[in-house]
Protein backbone atom coordinates (compact mmCIF):
# COMPACT_ATOMS: atom_id res chain seq x y z
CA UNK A 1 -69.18 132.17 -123.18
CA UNK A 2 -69.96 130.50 -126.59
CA UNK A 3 -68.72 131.67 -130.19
CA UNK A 4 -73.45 133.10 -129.91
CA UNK A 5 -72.53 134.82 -126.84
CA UNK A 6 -69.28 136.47 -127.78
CA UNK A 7 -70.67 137.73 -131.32
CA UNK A 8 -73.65 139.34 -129.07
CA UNK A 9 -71.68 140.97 -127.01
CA UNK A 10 -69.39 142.12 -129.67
CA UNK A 11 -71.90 143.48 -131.56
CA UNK A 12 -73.96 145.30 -129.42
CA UNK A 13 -71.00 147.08 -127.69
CA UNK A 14 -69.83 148.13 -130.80
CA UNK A 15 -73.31 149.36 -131.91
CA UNK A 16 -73.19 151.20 -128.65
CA UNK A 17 -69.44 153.04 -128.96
CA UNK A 18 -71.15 154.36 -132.43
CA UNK A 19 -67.75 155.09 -133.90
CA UNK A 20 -69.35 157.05 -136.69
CA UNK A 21 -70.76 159.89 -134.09
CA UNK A 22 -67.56 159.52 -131.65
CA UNK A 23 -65.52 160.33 -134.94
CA UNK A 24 -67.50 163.14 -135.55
CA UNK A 25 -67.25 164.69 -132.05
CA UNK A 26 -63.79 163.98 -132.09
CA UNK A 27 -63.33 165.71 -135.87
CA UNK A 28 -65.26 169.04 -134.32
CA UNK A 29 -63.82 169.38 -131.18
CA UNK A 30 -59.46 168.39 -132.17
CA UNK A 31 -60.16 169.48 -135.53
CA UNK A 32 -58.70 172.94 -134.65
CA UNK A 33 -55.32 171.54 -133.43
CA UNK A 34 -52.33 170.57 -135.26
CA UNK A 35 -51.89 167.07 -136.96
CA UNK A 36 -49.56 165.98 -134.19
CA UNK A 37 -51.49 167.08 -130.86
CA UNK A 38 -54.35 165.47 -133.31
CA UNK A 39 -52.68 161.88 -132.98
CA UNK A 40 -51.91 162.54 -128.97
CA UNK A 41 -55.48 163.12 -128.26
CA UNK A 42 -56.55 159.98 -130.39
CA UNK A 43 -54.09 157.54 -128.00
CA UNK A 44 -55.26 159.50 -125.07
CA UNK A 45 -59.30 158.86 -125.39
CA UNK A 46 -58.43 155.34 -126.54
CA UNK A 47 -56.35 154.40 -123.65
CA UNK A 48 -59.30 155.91 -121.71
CA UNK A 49 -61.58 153.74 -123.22
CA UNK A 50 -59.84 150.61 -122.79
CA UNK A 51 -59.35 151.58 -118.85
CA UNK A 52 -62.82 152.36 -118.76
CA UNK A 53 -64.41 148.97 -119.76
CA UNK A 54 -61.56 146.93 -118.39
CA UNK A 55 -62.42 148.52 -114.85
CA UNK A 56 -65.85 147.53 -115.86
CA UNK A 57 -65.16 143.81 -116.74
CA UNK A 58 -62.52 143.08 -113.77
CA UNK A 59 -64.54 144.96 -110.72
CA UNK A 60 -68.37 144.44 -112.36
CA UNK A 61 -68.87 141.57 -109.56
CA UNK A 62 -67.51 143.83 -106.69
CA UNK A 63 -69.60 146.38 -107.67
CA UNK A 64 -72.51 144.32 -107.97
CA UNK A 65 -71.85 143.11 -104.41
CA UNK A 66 -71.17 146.12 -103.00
CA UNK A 67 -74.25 148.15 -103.52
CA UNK A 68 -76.10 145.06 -102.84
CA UNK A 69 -77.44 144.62 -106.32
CA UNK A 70 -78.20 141.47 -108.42
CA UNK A 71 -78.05 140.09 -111.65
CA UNK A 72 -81.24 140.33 -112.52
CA UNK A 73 -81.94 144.35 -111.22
CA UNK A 74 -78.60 145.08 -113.35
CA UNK A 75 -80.03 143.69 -116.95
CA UNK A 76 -83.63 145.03 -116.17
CA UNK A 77 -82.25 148.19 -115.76
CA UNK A 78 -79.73 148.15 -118.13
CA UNK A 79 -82.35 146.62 -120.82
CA UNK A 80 -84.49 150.38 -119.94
CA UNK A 81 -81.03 152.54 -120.59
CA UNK A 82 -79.76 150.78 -123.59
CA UNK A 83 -83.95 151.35 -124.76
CA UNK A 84 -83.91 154.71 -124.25
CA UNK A 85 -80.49 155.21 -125.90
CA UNK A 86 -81.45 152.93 -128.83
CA UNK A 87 -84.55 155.07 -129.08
CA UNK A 88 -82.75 158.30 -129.52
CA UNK A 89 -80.44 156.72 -131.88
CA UNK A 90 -83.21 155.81 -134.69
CA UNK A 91 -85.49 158.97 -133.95
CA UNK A 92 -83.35 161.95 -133.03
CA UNK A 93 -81.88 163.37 -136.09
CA UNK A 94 -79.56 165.89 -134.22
CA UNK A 95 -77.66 163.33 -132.41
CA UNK A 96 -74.73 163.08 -133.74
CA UNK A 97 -74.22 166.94 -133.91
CA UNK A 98 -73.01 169.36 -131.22
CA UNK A 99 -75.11 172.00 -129.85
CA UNK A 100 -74.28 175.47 -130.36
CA UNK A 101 -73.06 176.11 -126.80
CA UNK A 102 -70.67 172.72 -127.13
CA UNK A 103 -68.91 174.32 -130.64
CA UNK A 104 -68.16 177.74 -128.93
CA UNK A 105 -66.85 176.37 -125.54
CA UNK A 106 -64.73 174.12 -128.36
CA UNK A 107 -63.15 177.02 -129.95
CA UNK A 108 -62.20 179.05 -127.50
CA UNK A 109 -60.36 176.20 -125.31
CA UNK A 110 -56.52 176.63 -125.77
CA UNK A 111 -53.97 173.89 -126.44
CA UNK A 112 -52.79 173.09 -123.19
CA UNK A 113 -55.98 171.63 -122.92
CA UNK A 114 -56.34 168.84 -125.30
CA UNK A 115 -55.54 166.14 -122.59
CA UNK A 116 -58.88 166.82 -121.07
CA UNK A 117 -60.96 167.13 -123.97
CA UNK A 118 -59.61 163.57 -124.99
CA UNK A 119 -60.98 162.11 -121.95
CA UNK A 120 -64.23 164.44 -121.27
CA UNK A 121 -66.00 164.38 -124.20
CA UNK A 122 -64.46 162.13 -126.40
CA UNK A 123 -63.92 159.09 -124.60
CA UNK A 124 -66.70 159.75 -121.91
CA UNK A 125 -69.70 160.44 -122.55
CA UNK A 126 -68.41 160.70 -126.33
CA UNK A 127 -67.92 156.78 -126.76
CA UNK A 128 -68.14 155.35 -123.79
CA UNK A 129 -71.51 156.29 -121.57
CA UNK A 130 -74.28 154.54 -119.29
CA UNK A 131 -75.00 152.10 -122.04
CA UNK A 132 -71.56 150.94 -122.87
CA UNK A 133 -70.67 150.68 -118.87
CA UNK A 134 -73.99 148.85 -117.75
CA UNK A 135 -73.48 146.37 -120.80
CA UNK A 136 -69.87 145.75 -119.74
CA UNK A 137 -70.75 144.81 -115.81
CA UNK A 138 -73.93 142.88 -117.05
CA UNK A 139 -71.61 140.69 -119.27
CA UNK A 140 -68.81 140.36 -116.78
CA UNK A 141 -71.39 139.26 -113.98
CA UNK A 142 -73.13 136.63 -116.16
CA UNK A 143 -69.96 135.31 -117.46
CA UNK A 144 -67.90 135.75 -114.43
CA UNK A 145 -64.54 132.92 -115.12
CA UNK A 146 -61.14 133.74 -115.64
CA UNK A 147 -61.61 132.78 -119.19
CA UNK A 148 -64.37 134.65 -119.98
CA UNK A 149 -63.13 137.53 -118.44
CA UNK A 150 -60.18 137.36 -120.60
CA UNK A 151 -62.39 136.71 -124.22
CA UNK A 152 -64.38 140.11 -122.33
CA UNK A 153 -60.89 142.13 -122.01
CA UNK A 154 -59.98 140.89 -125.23
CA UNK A 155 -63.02 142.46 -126.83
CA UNK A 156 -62.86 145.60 -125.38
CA UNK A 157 -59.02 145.94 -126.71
CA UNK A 158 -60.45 145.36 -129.54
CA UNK A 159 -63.03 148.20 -129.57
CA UNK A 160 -60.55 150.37 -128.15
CA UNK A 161 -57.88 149.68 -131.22
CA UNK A 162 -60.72 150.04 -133.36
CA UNK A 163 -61.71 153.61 -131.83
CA UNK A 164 -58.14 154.94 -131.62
CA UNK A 165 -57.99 153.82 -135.84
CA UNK A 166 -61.53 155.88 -136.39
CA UNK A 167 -59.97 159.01 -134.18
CA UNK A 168 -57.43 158.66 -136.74
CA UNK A 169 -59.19 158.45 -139.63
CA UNK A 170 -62.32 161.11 -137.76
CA UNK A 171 -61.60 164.09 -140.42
CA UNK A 172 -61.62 162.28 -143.75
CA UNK A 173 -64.69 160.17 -142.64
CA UNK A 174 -66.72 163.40 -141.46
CA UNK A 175 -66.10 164.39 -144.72
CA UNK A 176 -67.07 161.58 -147.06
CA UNK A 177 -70.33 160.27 -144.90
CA UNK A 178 -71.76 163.72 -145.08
CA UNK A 179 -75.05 164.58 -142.88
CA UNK A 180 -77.33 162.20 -144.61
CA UNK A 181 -74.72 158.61 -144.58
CA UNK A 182 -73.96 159.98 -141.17
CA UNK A 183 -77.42 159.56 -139.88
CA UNK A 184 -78.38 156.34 -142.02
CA UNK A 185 -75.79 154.89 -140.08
CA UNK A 186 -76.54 156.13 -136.80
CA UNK A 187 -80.65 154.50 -137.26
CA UNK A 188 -79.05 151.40 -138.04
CA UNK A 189 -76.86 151.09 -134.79
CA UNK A 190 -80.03 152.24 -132.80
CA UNK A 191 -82.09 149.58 -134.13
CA UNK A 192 -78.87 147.15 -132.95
CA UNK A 193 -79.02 148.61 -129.56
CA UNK A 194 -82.85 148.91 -129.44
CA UNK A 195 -82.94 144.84 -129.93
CA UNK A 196 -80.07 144.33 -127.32
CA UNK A 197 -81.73 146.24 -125.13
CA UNK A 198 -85.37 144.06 -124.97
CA UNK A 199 -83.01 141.04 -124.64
CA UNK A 200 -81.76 142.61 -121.30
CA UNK A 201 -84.72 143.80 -120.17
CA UNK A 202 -86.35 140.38 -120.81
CA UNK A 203 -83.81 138.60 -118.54
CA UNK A 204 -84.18 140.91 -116.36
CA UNK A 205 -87.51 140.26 -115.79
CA UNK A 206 -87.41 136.61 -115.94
CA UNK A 207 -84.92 136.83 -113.22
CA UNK A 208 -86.89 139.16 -111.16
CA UNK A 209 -90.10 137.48 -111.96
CA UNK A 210 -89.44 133.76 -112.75
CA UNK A 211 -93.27 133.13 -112.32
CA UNK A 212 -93.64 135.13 -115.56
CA UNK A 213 -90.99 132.24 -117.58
CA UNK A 214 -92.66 129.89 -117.02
């Protein structure tokens, strides 16, 4: 990987994690614990998230293999995902917000249950979904040596130190974004992803179709 390829990838996956609307699902749904079970469920869904994308990077070729898929078919269709997510980013005004149905089920779930809401929603589909998985195994199957595997896992420590710091900090930056630096922030990182994702699918294709590269 060069210094071009690692800032890519570094980019886009953070653009992808959105750490402004993780924090905010996060502040909703542990806001109603204490300060202490607070700080558990931020190293829980971080840990989770650093399993989560070093699976990702270590097995992305055995996966590949297994189903029987390329290179190629993997950044094609991850180019369409990351579109459509990218998309919904800079249109969707509501996305960052829970629905209705999401803040009742949140208040009425008791304590002894905060281990599973720091895996399922925070940490998946929260931060880490479709487009932060297929982005992982693309980049771990195109750069696929010990070293870059390492720069990879070294990255996504680094994303999930950064999340478990804005799980920390979820509550006080809720407060001071507001609705309106919430979503100016969320357009941006959709147009980031949105730009990432024609890269992909333009690979793709040229892998799929190299008669159409030349």
């Amino acid at each position: 990987m060069t210094l071009q390829d690692v800032i890519l990838f570094s980019t886009s996956l953070l653009a992808i994690v959105n750490p402004v609307a993780s924090a905010v699902l996060f502040a909703a749904l542990a806001g109603k614990f204490t300060p202490a079970i607070q700080h558990r469920m931020s190293n829980q869904s971080a840990f989770a998230i650093l399993t989560i994308l070093l699976v990702c990077a270590w097995l992305g070729n055995s996966i590949l293999g297994l189903m029987g898929l390329t290179t190629p078919m993997l950044q094609a269709a991850g180019g369409l995902i990351l579109l459509n997510y990218g998309m919904k980013m800079v249109t969707v005004v509501e996305d960052v917000k829970l629905t209705k149905d999401e803040k009742d089920s949140a208040q009425e779930v008791s304590e002894e249950h905060w281990k599973a809401l720091a895996v399922v929603p925070i940490a998946i589909p929260g931060s880490v979904g479709a487009g932060t998985i297929t982005t992982v195994i693309i980049q771990a199957s195109t750069f696929d040596s010990m070293r870059d595997l390492m720069i990879i896992s070294g990255i996504s420590l680094g994303i999930a130190v950064l999340m478990w710091i804005t799980f920390r900090s979820a509550g006080p930056i809720a407060r001071r974004l507001g609705p309106i630096g919430m979503n100016i922030i969320t357009r941006v990182m959709g147009i980031l992803v949105t730009a990432t994702a024609f890269g992909l699918l333009g690979r793709g294709i040229a892998g799929l179709l190299p008669g159409l590269a030349k």
